[in-house]
C-alpha atoms as a PDB file:
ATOM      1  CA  UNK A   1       0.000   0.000   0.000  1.00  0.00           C
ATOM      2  CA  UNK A   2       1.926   3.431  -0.738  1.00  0.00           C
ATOM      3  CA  UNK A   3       2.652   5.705   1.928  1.00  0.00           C
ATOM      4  CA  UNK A   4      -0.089   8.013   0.692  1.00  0.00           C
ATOM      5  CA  UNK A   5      -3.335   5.511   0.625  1.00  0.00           C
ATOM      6  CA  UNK A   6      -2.334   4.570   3.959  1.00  0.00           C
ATOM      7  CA  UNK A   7      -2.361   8.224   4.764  1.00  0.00           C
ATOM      8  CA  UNK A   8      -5.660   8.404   3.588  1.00  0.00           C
ATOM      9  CA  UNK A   9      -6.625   5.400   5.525  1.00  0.00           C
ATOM     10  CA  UNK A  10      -5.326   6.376   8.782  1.00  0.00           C
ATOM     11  CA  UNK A  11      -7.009   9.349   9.039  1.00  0.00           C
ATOM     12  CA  UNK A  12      -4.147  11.516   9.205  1.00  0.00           C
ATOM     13  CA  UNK A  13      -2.235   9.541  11.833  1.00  0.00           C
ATOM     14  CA  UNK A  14       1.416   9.387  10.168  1.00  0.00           C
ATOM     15  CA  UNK A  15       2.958   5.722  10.420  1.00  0.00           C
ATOM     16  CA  UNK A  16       5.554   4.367   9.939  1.00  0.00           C
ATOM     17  CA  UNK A  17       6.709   0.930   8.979  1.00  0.00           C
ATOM     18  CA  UNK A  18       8.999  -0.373  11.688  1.00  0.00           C
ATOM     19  CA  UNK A  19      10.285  -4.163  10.381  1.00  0.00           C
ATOM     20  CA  UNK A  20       8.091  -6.793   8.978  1.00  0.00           C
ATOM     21  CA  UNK A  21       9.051 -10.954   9.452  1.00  0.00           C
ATOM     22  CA  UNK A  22       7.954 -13.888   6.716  1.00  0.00           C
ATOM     23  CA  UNK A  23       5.556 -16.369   7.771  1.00  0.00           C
ATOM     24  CA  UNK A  24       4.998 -18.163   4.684  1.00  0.00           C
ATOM     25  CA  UNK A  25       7.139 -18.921   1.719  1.00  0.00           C
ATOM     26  CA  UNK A  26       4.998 -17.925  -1.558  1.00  0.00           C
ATOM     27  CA  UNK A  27       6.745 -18.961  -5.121  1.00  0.00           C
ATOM     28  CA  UNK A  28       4.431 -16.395  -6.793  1.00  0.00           C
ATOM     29  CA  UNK A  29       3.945 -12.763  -5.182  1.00  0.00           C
ATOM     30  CA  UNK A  30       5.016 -11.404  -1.942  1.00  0.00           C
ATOM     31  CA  UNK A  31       5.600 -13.854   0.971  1.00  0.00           C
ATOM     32  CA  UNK A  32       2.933 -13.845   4.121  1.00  0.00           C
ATOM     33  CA  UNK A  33       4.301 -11.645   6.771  1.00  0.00           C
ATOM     34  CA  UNK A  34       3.480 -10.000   9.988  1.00  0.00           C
ATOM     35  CA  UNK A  35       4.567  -5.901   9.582  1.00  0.00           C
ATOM     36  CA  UNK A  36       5.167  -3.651  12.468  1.00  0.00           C
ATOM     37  CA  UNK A  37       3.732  -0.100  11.887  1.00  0.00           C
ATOM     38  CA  UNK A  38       4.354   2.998  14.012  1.00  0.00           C
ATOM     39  CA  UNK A  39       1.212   5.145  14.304  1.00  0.00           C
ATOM     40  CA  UNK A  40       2.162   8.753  16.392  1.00  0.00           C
ATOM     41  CA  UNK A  41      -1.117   9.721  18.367  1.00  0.00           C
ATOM     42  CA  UNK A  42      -1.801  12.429  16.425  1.00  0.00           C
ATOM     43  CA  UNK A  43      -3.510  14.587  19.139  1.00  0.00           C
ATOM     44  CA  UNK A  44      -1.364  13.694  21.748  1.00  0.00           C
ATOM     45  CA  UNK A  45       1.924  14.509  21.695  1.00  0.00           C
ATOM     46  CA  UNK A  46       4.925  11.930  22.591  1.00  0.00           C
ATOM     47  CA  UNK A  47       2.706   8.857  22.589  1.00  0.00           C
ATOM     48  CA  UNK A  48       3.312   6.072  20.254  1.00  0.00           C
ATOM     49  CA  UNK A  49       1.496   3.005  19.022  1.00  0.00           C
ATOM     50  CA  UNK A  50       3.082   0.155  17.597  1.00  0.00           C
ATOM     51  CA  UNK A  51       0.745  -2.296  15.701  1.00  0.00           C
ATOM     52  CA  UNK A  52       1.338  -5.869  14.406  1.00  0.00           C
ATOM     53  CA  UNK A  53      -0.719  -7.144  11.899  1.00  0.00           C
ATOM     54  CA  UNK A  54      -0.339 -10.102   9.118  1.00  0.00           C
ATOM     55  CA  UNK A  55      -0.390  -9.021   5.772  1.00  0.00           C
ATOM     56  CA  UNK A  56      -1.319 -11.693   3.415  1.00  0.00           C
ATOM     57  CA  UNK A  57       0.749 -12.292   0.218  1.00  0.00           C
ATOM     58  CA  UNK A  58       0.773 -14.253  -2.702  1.00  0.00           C
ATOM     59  CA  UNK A  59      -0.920 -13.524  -6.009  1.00  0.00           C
ATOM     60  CA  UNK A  60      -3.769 -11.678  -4.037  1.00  0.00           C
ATOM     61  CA  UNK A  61      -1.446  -9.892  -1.987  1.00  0.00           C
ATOM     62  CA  UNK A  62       0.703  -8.596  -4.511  1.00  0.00           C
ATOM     63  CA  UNK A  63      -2.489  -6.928  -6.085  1.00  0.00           C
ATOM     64  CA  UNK A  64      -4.391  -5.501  -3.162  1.00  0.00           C
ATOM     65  CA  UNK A  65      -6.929  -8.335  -3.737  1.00  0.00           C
ATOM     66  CA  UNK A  66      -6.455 -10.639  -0.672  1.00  0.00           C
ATOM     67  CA  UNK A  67      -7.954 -10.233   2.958  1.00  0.00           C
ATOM     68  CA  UNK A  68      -5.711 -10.260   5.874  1.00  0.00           C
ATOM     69  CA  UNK A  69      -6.577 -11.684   8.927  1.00  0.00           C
ATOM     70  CA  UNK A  70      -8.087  -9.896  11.817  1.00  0.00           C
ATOM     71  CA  UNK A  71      -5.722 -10.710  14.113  1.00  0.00           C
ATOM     72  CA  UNK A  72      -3.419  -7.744  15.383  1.00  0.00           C
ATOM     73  CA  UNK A  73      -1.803  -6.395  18.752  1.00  0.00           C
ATOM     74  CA  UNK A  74      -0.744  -3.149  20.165  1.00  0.00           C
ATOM     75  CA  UNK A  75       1.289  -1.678  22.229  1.00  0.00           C
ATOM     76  CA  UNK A  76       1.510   1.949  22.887  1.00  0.00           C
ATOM     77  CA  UNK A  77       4.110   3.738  24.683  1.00  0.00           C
ATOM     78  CA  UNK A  78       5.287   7.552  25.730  1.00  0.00           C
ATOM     79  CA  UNK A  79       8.433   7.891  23.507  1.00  0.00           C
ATOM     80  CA  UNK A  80       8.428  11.843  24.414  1.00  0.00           C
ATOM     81  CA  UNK A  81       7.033  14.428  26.836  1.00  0.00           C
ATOM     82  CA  UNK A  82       2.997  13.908  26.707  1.00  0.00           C
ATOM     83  CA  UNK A  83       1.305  17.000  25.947  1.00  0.00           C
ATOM     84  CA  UNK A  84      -2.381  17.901  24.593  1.00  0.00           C
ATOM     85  CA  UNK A  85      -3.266  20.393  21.901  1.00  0.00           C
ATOM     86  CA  UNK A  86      -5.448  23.267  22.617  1.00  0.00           C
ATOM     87  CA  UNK A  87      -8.322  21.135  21.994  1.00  0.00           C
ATOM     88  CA  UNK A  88      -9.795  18.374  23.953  1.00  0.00           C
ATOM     89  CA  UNK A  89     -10.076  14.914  23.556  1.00  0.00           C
ATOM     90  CA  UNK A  90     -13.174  13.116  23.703  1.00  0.00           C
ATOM     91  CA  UNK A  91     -13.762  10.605  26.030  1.00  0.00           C
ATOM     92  CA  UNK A  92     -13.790   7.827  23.309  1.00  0.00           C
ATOM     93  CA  UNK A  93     -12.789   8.458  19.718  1.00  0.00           C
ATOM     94  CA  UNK A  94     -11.127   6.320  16.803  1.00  0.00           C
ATOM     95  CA  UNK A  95      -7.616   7.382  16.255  1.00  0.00           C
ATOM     96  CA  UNK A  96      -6.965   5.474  12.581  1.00  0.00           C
ATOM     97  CA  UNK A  97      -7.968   2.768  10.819  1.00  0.00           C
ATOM     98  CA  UNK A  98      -6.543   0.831   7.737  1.00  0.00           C
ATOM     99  CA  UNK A  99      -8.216  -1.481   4.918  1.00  0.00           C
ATOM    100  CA  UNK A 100      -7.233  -4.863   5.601  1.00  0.00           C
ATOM    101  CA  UNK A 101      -9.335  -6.142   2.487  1.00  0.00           C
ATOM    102  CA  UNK A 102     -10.536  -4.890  -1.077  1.00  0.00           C
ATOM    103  CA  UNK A 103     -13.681  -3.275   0.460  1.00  0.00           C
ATOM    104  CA  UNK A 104     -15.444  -4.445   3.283  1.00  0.00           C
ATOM    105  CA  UNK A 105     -12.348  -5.241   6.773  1.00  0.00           C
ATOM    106  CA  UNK A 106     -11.129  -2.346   8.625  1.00  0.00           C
ATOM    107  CA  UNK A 107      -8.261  -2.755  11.425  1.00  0.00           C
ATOM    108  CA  UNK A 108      -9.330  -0.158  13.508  1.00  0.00           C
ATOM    109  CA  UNK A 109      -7.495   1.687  16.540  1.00  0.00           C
ATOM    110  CA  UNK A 110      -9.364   3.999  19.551  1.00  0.00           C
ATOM    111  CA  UNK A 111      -8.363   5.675  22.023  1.00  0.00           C
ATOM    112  CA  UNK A 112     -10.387   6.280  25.305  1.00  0.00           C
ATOM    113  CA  UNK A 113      -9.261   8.270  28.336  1.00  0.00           C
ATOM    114  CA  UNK A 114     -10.029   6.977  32.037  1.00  0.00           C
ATOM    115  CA  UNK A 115      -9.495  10.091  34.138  1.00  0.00           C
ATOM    116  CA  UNK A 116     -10.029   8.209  37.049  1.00  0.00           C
ATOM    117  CA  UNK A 117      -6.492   7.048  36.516  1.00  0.00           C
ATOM    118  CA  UNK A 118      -5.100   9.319  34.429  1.00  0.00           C
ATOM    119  CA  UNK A 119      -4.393   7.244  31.472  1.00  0.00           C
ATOM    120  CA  UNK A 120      -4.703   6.986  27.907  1.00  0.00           C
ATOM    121  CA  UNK A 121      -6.197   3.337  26.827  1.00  0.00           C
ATOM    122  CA  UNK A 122      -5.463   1.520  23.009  1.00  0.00           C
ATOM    123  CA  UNK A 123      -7.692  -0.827  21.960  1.00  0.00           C
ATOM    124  CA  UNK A 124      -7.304  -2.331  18.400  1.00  0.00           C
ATOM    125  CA  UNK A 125     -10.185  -4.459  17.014  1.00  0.00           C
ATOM    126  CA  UNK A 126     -11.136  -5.250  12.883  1.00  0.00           C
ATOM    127  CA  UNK A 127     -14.121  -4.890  11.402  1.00  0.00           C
ATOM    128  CA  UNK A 128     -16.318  -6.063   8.428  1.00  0.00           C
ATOM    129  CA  UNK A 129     -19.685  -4.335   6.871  1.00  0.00           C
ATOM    130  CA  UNK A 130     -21.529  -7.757   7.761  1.00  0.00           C
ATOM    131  CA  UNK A 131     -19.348  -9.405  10.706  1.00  0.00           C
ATOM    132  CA  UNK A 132     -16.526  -8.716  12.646  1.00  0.00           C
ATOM    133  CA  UNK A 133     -13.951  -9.992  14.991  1.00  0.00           C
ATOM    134  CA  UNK A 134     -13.929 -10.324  18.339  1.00  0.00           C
ATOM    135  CA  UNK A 135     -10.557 -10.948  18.557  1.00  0.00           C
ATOM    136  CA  UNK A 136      -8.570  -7.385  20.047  1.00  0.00           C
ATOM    137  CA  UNK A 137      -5.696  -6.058  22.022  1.00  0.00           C
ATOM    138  CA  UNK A 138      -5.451  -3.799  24.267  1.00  0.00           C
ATOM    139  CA  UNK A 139      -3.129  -1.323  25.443  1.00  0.00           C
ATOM    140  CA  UNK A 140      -2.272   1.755  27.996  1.00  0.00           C
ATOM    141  CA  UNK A 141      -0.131   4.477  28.363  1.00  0.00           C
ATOM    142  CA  UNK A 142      -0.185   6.125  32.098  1.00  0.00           C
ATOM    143  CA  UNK A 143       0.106   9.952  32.210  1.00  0.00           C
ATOM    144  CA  UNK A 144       2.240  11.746  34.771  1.00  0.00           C
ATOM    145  CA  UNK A 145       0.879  12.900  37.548  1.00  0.00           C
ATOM    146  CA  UNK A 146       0.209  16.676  37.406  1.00  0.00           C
ATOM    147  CA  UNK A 147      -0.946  16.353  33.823  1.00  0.00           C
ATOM    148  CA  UNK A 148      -4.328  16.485  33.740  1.00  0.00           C
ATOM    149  CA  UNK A 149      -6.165  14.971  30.373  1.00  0.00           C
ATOM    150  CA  UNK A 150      -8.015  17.243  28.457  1.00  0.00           C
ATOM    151  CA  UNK A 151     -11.664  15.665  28.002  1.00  0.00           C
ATOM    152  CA  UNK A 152     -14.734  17.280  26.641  1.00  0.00           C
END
């Protein structure tokens, strides 16, 4: 997928791909991997999301034509100083998603704040139109004390 669809697809969230491992040997088309992507939270500064997903290859794969599975995992972590923009965030809101088939599977991420403790909670799940997945992983990222979330 070029760097610009999944632009697109994310929302606006830049990423970033990170490493990616085989998993299957294909003689025709791309192999099966699992990729590593790097999503910055794009309305929260120095927080970073790193999501594994397989990405099916072969034939289908080499054409944008196959569906990958909906199995992925996060993990989210500060890699800077956390700070909010002027606006605040809502108490539960999708913060990208990316086509993980020709139309109808979405691998989605959202992030929802529990001011009770201060922390910023990743959850990534997929999607279809008809049916999705239950299958999800979840994630959190504390905030330091004395920085009070922003929620609307």
């Amino acid at each position: 997928m070029s760097s610009a669809l999944l632009l697109a697809a994310c929302g606006g969230a830049s990423s970033e791909e990170i490493g990616a491992v085989d998993t299957v040997f294909k003689f025709i088309g791309p192999d099966h991997k699992i990729v590593v992507d790097a999503y910055d939270d794009p309305k929260v500064a120095g927080v970073t999301c790193y999501v594994s997903r397989a990405k099916t290859g072969g034939i289908k794969g080499a054409f944008g034509l196959a569906e990958d599975k909906a199995e992925a995992s996060i993990a989210c972590r500060q890699t800077g100083v956390i700070s909010f923009g002027a606006k605040p965030l809502d108490k539960q809101e999708e913060m990208f998603s990316e086509r993980i088939s020709l139309v109808f599977k979405r691998l989605r991420v959202v992030r929802m704040v529990d001011t009770k403790r201060n922390t910023l909670v990743y959850l990534t799940y997929s999607d279809r139109v008809i049916e999705g997945s239950p299958q999800n992983s979840v994630t959190a990222v504390p905030v330091p004390a004395g920085t009070v979330i922003p929620v609307k």
